[in-house]
N, C-alpha and C. Protein backbone atom coordinates (compact mmCIF):
# COMPACT_ATOMS: atom_id res chain seq x y z
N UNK A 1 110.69 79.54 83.95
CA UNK A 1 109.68 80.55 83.67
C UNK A 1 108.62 80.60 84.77
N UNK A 2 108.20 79.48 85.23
CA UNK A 2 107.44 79.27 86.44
C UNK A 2 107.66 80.38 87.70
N UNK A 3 109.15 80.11 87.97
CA UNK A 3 110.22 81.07 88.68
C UNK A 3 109.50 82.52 88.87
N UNK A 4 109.98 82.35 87.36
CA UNK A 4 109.48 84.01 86.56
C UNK A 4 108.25 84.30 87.62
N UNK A 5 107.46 83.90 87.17
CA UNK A 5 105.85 84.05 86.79
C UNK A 5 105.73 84.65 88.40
N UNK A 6 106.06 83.31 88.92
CA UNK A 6 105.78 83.10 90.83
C UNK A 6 106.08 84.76 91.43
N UNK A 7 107.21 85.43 91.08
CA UNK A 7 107.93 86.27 91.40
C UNK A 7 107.57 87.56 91.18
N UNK A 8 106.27 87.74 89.57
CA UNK A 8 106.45 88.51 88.85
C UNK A 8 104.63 89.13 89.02
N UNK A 9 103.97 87.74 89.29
CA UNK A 9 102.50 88.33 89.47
C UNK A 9 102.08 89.03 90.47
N UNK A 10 102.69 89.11 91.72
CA UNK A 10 102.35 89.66 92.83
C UNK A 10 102.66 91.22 92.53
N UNK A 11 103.03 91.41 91.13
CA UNK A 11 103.53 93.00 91.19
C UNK A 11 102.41 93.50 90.30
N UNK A 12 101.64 92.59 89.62
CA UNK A 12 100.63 93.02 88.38
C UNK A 12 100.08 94.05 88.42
N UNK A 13 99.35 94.87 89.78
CA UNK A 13 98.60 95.58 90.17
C UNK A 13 99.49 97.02 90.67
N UNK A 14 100.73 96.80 90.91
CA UNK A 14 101.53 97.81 91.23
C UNK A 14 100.66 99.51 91.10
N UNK A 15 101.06 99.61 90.10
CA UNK A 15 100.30 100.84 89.39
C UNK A 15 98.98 101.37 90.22
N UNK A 16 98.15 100.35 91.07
CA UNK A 16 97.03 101.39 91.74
C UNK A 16 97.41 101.86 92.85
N UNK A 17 98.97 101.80 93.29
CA UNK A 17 99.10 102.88 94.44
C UNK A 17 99.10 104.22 93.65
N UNK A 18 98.97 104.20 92.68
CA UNK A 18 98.57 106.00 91.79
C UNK A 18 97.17 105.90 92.03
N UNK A 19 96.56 105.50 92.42
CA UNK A 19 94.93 105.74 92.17
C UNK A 19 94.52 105.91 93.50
N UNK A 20 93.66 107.42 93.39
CA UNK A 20 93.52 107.29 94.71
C UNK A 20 92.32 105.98 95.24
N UNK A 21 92.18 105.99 97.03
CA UNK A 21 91.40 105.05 97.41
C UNK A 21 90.15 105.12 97.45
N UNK A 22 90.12 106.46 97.06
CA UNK A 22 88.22 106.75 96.81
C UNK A 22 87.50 106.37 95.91
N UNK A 23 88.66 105.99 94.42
CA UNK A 23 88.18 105.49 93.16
C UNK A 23 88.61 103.52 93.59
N UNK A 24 90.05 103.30 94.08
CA UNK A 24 90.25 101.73 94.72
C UNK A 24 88.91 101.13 95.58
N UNK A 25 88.33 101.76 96.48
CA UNK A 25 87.79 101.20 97.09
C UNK A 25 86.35 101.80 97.42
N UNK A 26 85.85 102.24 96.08
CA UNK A 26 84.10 102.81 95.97
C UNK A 26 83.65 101.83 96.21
N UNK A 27 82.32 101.89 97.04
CA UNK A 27 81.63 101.04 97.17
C UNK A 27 80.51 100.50 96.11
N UNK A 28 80.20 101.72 94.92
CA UNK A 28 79.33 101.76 93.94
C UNK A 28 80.09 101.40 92.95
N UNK A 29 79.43 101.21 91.48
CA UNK A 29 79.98 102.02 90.17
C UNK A 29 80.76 103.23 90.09
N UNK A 30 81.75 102.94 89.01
CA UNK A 30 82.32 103.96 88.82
C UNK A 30 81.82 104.71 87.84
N UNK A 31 82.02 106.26 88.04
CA UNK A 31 81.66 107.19 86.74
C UNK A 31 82.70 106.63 85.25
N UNK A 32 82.58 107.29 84.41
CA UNK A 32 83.37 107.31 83.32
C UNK A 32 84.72 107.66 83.79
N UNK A 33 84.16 108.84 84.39
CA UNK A 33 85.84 109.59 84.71
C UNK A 33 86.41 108.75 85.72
N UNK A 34 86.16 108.29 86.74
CA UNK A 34 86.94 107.36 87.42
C UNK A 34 87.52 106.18 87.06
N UNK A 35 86.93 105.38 85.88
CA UNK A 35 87.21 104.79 84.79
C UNK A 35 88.55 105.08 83.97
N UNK A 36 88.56 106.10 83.93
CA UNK A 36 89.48 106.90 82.66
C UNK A 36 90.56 107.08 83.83
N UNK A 37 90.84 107.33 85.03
CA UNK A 37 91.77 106.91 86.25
C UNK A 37 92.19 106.11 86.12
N UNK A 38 91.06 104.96 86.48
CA UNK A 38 91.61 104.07 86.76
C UNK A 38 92.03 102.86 85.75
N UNK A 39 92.01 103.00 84.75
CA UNK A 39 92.50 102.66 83.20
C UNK A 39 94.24 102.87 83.12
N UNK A 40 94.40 103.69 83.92
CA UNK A 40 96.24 104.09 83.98
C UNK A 40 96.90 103.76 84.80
N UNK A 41 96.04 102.41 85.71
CA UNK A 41 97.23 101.96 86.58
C UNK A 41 98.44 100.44 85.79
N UNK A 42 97.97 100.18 84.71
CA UNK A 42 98.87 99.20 84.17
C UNK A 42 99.99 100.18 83.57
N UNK A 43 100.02 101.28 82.80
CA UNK A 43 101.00 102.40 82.56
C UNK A 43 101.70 102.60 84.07
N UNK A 44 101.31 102.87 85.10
CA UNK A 44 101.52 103.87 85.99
C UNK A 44 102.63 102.24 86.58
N UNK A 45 102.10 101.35 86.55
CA UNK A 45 102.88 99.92 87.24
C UNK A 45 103.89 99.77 86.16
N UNK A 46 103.64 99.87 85.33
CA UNK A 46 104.78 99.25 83.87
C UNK A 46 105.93 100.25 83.90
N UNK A 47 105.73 101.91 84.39
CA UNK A 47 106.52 102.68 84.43
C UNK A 47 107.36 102.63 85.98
N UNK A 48 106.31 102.31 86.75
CA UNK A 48 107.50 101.93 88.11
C UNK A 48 108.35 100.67 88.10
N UNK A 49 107.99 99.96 87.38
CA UNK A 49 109.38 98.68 87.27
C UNK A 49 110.37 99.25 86.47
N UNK A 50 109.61 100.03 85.55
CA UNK A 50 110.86 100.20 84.62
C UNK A 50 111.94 101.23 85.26
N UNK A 51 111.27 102.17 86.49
CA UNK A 51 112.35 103.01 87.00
C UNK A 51 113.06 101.96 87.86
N UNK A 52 112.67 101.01 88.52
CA UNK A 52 113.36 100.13 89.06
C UNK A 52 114.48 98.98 88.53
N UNK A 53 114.11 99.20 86.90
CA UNK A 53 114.96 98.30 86.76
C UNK A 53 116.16 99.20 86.00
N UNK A 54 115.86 100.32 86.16
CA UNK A 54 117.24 101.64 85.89
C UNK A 54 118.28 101.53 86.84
N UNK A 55 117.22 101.11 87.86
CA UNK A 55 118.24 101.55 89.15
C UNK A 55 119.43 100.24 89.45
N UNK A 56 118.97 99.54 88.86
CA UNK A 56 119.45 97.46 89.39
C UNK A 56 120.58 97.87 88.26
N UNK A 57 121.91 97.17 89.06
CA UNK A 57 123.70 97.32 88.74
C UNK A 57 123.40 96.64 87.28
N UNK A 58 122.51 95.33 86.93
CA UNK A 58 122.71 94.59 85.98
C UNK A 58 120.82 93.98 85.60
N UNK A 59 120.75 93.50 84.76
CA UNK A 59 119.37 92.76 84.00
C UNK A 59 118.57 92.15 85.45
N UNK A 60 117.43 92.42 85.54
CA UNK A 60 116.78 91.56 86.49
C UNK A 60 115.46 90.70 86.05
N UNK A 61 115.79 89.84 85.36
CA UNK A 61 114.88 88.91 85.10
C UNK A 61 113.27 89.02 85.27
N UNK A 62 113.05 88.71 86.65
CA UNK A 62 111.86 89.02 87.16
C UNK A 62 110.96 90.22 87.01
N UNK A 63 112.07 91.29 87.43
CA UNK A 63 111.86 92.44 86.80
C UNK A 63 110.86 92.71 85.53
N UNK A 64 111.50 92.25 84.64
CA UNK A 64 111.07 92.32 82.72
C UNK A 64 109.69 91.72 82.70
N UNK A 65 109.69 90.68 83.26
CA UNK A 65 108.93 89.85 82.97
C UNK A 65 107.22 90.97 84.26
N UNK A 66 107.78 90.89 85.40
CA UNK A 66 106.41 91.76 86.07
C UNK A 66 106.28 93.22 85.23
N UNK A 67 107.17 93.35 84.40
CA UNK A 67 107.03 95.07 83.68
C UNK A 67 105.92 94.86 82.47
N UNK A 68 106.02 93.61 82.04
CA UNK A 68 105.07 93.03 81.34
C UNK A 68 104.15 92.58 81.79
N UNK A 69 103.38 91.81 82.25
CA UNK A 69 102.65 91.55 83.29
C UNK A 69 101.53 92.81 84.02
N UNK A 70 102.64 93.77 84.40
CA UNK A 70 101.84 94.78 84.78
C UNK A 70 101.20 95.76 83.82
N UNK A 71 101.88 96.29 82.69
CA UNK A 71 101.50 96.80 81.77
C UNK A 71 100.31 96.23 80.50
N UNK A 72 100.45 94.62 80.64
CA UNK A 72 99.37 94.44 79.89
C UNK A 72 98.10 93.33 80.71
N UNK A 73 97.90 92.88 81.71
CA UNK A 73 97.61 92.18 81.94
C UNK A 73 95.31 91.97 82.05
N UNK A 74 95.51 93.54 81.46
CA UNK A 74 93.81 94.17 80.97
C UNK A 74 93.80 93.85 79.52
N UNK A 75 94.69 93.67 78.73
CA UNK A 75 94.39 93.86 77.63
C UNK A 75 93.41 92.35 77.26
N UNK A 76 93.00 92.11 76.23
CA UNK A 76 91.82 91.00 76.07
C UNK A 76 92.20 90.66 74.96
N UNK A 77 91.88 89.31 74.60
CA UNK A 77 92.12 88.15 73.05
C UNK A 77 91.70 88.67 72.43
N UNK A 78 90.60 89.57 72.61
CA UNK A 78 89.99 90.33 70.85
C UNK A 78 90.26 91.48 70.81
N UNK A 79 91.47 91.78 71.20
CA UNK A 79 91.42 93.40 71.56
C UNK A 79 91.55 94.50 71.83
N UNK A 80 90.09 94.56 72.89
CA UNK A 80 88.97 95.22 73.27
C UNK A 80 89.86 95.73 74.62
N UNK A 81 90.52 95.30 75.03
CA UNK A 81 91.56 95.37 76.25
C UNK A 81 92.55 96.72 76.15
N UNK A 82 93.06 96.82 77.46
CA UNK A 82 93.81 98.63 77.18
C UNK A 82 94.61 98.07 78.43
N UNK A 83 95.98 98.86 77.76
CA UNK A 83 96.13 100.14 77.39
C UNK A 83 96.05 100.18 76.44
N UNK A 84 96.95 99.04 75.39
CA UNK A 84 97.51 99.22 74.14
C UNK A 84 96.51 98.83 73.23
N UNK A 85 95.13 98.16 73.77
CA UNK A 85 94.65 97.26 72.62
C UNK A 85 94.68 96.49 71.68
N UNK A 86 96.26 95.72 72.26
CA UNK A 86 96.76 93.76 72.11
C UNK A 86 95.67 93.48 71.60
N UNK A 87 96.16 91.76 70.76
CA UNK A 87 95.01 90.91 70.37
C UNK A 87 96.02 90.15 70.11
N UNK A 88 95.07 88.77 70.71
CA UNK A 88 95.86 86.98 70.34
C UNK A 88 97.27 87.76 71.15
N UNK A 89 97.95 86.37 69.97
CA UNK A 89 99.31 86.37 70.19
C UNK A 89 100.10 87.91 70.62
N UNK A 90 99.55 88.52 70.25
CA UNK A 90 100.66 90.01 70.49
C UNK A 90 100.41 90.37 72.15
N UNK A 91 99.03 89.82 72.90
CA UNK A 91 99.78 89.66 74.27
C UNK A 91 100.80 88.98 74.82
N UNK A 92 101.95 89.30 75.31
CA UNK A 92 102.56 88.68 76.25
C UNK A 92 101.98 87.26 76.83
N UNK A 93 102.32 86.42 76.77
CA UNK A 93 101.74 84.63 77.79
C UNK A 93 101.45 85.24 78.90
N UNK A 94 102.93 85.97 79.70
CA UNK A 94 102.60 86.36 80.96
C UNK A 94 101.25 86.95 81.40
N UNK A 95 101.03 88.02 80.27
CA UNK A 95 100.02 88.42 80.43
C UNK A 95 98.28 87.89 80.40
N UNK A 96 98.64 87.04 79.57
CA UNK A 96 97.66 86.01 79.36
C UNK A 96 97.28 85.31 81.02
N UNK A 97 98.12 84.76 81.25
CA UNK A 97 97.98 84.02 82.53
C UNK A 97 97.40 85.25 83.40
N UNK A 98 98.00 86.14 83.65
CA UNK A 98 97.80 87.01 84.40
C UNK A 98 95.89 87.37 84.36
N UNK A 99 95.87 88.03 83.23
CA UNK A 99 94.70 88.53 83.58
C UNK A 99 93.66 87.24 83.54
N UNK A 100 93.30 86.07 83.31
CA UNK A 100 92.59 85.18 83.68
C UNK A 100 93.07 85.21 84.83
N UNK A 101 93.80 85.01 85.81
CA UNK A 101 93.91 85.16 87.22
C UNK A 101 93.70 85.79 88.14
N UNK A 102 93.74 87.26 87.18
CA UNK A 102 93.02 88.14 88.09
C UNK A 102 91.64 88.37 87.92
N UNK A 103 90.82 88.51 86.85
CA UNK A 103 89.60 88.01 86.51
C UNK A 103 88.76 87.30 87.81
N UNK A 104 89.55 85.60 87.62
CA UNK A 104 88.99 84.96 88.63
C UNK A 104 88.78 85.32 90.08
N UNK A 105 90.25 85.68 90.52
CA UNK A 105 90.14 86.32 92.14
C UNK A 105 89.23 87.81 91.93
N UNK A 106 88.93 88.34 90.96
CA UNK A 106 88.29 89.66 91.40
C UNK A 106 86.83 88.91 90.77
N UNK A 107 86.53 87.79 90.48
CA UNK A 107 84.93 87.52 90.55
C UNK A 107 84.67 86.99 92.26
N UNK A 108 85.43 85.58 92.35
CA UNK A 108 85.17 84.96 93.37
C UNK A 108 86.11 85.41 94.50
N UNK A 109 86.51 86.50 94.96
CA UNK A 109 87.11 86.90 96.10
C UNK A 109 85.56 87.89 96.37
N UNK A 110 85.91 88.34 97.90
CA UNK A 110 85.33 89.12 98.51
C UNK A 110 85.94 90.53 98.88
N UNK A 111 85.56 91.68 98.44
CA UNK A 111 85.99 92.77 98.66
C UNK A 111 85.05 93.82 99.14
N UNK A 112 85.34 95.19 100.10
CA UNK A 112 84.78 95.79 100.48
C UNK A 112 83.72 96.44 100.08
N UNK A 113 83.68 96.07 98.43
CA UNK A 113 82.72 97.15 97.83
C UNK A 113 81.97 95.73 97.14
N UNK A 114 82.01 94.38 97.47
CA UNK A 114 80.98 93.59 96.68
C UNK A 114 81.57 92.14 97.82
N UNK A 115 80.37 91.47 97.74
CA UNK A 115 80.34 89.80 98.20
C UNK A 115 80.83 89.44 96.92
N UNK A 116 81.44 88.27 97.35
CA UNK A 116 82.19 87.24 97.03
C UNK A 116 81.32 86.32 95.63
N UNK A 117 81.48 86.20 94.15
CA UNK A 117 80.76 85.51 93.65
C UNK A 117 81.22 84.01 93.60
N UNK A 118 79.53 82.96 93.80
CA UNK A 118 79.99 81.58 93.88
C UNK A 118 81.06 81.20 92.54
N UNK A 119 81.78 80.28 93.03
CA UNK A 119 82.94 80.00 92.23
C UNK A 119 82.53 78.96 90.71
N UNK A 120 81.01 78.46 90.81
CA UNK A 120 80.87 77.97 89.81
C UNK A 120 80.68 79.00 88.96
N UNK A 121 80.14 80.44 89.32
CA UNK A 121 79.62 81.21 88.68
C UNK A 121 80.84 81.89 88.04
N UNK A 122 81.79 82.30 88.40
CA UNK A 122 82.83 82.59 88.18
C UNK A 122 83.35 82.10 86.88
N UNK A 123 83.67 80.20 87.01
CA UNK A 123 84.04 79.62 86.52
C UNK A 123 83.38 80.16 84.83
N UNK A 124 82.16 79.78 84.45
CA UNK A 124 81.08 80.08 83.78
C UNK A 124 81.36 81.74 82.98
N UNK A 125 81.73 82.46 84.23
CA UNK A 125 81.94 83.96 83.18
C UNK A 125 83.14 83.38 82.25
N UNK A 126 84.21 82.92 82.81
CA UNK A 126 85.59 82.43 82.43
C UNK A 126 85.60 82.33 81.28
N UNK A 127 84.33 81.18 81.09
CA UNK A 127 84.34 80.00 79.69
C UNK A 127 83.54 80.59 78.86
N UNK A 128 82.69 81.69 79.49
CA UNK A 128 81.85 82.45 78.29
C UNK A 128 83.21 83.63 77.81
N UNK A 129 84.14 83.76 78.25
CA UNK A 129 85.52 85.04 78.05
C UNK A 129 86.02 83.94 76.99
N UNK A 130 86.51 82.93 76.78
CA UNK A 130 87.20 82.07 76.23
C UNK A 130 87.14 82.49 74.75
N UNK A 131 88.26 83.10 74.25
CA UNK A 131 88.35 83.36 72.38
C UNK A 131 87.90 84.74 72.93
N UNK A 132 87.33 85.57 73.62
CA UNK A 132 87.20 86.80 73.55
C UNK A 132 87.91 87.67 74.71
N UNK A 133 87.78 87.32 75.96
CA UNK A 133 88.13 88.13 76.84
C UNK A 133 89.61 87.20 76.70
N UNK A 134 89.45 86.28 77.09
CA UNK A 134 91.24 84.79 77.17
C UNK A 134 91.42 83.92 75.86
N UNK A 135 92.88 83.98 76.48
CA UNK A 135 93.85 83.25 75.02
C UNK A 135 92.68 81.31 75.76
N UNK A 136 92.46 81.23 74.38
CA UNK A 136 91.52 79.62 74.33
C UNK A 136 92.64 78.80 75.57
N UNK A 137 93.50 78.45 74.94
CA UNK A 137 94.43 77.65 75.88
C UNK A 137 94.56 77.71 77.32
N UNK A 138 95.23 79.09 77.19
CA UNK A 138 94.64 79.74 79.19
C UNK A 138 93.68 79.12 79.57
N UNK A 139 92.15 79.20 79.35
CA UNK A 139 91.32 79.16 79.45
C UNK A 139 91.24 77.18 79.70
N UNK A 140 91.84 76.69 78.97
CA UNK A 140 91.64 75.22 78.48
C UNK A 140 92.64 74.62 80.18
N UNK A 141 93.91 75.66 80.30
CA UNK A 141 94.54 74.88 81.47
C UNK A 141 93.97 75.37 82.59
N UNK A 142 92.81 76.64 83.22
CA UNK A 142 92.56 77.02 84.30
C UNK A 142 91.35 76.07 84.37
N UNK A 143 90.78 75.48 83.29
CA UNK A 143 89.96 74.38 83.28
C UNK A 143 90.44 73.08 84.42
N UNK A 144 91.58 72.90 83.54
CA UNK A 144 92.19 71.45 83.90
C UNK A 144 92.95 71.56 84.96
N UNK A 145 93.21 72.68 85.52
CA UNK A 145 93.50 73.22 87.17
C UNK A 145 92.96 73.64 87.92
N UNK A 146 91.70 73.86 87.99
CA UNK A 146 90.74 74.52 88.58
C UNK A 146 90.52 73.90 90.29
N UNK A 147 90.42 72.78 90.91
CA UNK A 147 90.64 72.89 92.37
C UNK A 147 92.01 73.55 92.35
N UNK A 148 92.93 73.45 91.81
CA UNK A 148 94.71 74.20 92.25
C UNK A 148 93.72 75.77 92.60
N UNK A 149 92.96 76.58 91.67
CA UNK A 149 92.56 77.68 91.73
C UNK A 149 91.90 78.22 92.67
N UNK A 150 90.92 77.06 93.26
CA UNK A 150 89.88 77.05 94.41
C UNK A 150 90.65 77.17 95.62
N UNK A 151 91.79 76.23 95.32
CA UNK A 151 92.09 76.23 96.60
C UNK A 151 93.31 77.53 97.37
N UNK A 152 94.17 78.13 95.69
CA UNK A 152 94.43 79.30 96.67
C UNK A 152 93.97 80.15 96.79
N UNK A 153 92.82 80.59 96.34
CA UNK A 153 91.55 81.86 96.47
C UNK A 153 91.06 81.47 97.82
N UNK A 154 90.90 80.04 98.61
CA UNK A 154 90.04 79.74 99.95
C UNK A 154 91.50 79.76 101.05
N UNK A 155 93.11 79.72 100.55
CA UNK A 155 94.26 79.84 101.42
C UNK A 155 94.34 81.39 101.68
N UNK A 156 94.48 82.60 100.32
CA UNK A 156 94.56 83.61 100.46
C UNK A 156 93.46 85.21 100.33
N UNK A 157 92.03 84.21 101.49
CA UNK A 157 91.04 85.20 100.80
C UNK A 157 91.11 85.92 102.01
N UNK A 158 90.84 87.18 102.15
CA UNK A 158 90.93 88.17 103.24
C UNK A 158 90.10 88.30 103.93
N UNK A 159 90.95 88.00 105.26
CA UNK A 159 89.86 87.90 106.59
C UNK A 159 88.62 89.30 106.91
N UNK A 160 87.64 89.44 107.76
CA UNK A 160 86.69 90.27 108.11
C UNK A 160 87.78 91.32 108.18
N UNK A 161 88.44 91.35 109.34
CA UNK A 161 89.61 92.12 109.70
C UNK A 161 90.01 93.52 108.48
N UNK A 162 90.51 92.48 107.40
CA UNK A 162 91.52 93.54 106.74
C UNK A 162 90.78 93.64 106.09
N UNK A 163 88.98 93.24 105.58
CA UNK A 163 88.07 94.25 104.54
C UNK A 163 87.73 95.37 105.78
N UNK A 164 87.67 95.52 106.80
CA UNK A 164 87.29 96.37 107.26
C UNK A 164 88.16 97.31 107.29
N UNK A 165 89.52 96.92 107.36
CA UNK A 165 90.48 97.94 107.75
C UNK A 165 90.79 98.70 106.32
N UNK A 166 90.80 98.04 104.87
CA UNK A 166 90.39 98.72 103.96
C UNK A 166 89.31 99.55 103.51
N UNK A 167 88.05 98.74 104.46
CA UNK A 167 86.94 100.25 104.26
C UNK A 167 87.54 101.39 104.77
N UNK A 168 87.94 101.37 105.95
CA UNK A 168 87.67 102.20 107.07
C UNK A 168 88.68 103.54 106.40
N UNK A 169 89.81 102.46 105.95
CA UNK A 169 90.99 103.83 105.07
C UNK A 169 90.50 104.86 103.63
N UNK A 170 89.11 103.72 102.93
CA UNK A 170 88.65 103.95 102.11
C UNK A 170 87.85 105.77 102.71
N UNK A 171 87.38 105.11 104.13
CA UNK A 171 86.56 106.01 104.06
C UNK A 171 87.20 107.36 104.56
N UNK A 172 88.47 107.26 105.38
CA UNK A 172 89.48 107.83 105.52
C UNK A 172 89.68 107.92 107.22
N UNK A 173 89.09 107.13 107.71
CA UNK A 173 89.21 107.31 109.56
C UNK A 173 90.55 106.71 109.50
N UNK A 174 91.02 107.01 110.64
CA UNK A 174 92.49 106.81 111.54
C UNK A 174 92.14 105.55 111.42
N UNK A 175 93.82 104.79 111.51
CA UNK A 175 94.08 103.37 111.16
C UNK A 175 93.73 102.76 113.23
């Protein structure tokens, strides 16, 4: 399942090549309506695996598992989460893992439209999410793994380079 997982999270986000980059990469708040966009990229990702896995001769494992993953990985322990508005157990694990993971890298990463938050601080939103935003357990092992966490957010955080080269597309100048 590990396998799975390794194979399957890098696709979670699929779905915001539907969104355009003006709503991906605002530098402000978003309106409502850009909101209501951008709310449809776990549909818009859950529906491109699934055309992909039309196309595959036979079952692709990995596949199933990122179709899940991508489709729920917003939804929340009480909830409050979308598309479907899951709760507890009726998320997917995958999904579970997932969105505490992405959570974390989108507090303590650095992106074009915000600095980087300190990682204790991070940590702290985490444990105040725990029973509401994350399944308790999740929450209990990103605890008890937490340098593993530090340390691939400080292996795979994005150089000056490619935030700029994402502004610059944001803003729409030649590559």
């Amino acid at each position: 399942y590990i396998d799975l997982l390794t194979k399957s999270a890098p696709l979670h986000d699929i779905g915001k090549v539907g969104i355009p980059d003006s709503i991906l990469l605002k530098p402000g708040p978003l309106t409502p309506e850009e909101w209501t966009v951008m709310r449809t990229h776990p549909k818009l990702g859950s529906d491109a695996i699934e055309l992909a896995e039309a196309d595959a001769e036979h079952p692709v494992a990995f596949l199933a598992v990122a179709k899940e993953i991508a489709h729920s990985h917003h939804e929340k322990w009480d909830g409050s989460g979308y598309p479907d508005s899951l709760k507890g157990d009726d998320i997917p694990v995958s999904a579970r893992l997932m969105a505490l993971a992405d959570v974390f890298d989108a507090l303590a990463s650095r992106r074009v439209y915000k600095a980087a938050m300190p990682v204790d601080r991070a940590v702290e939103i985490i444990m105040e999410g725990r029973g509401k935003h994350f399944d308790p357990a999740v929450v209990d092992a990103f605890l008890a793994e937490r340098k593993a966490f530090e340390d691939i957010l400080a292996r795979y955080a994005d150089t000056e380079e490619v935030l700029e080269a994402k502004l610059a597309r944001a803003r729409g100048e030649p590559k």
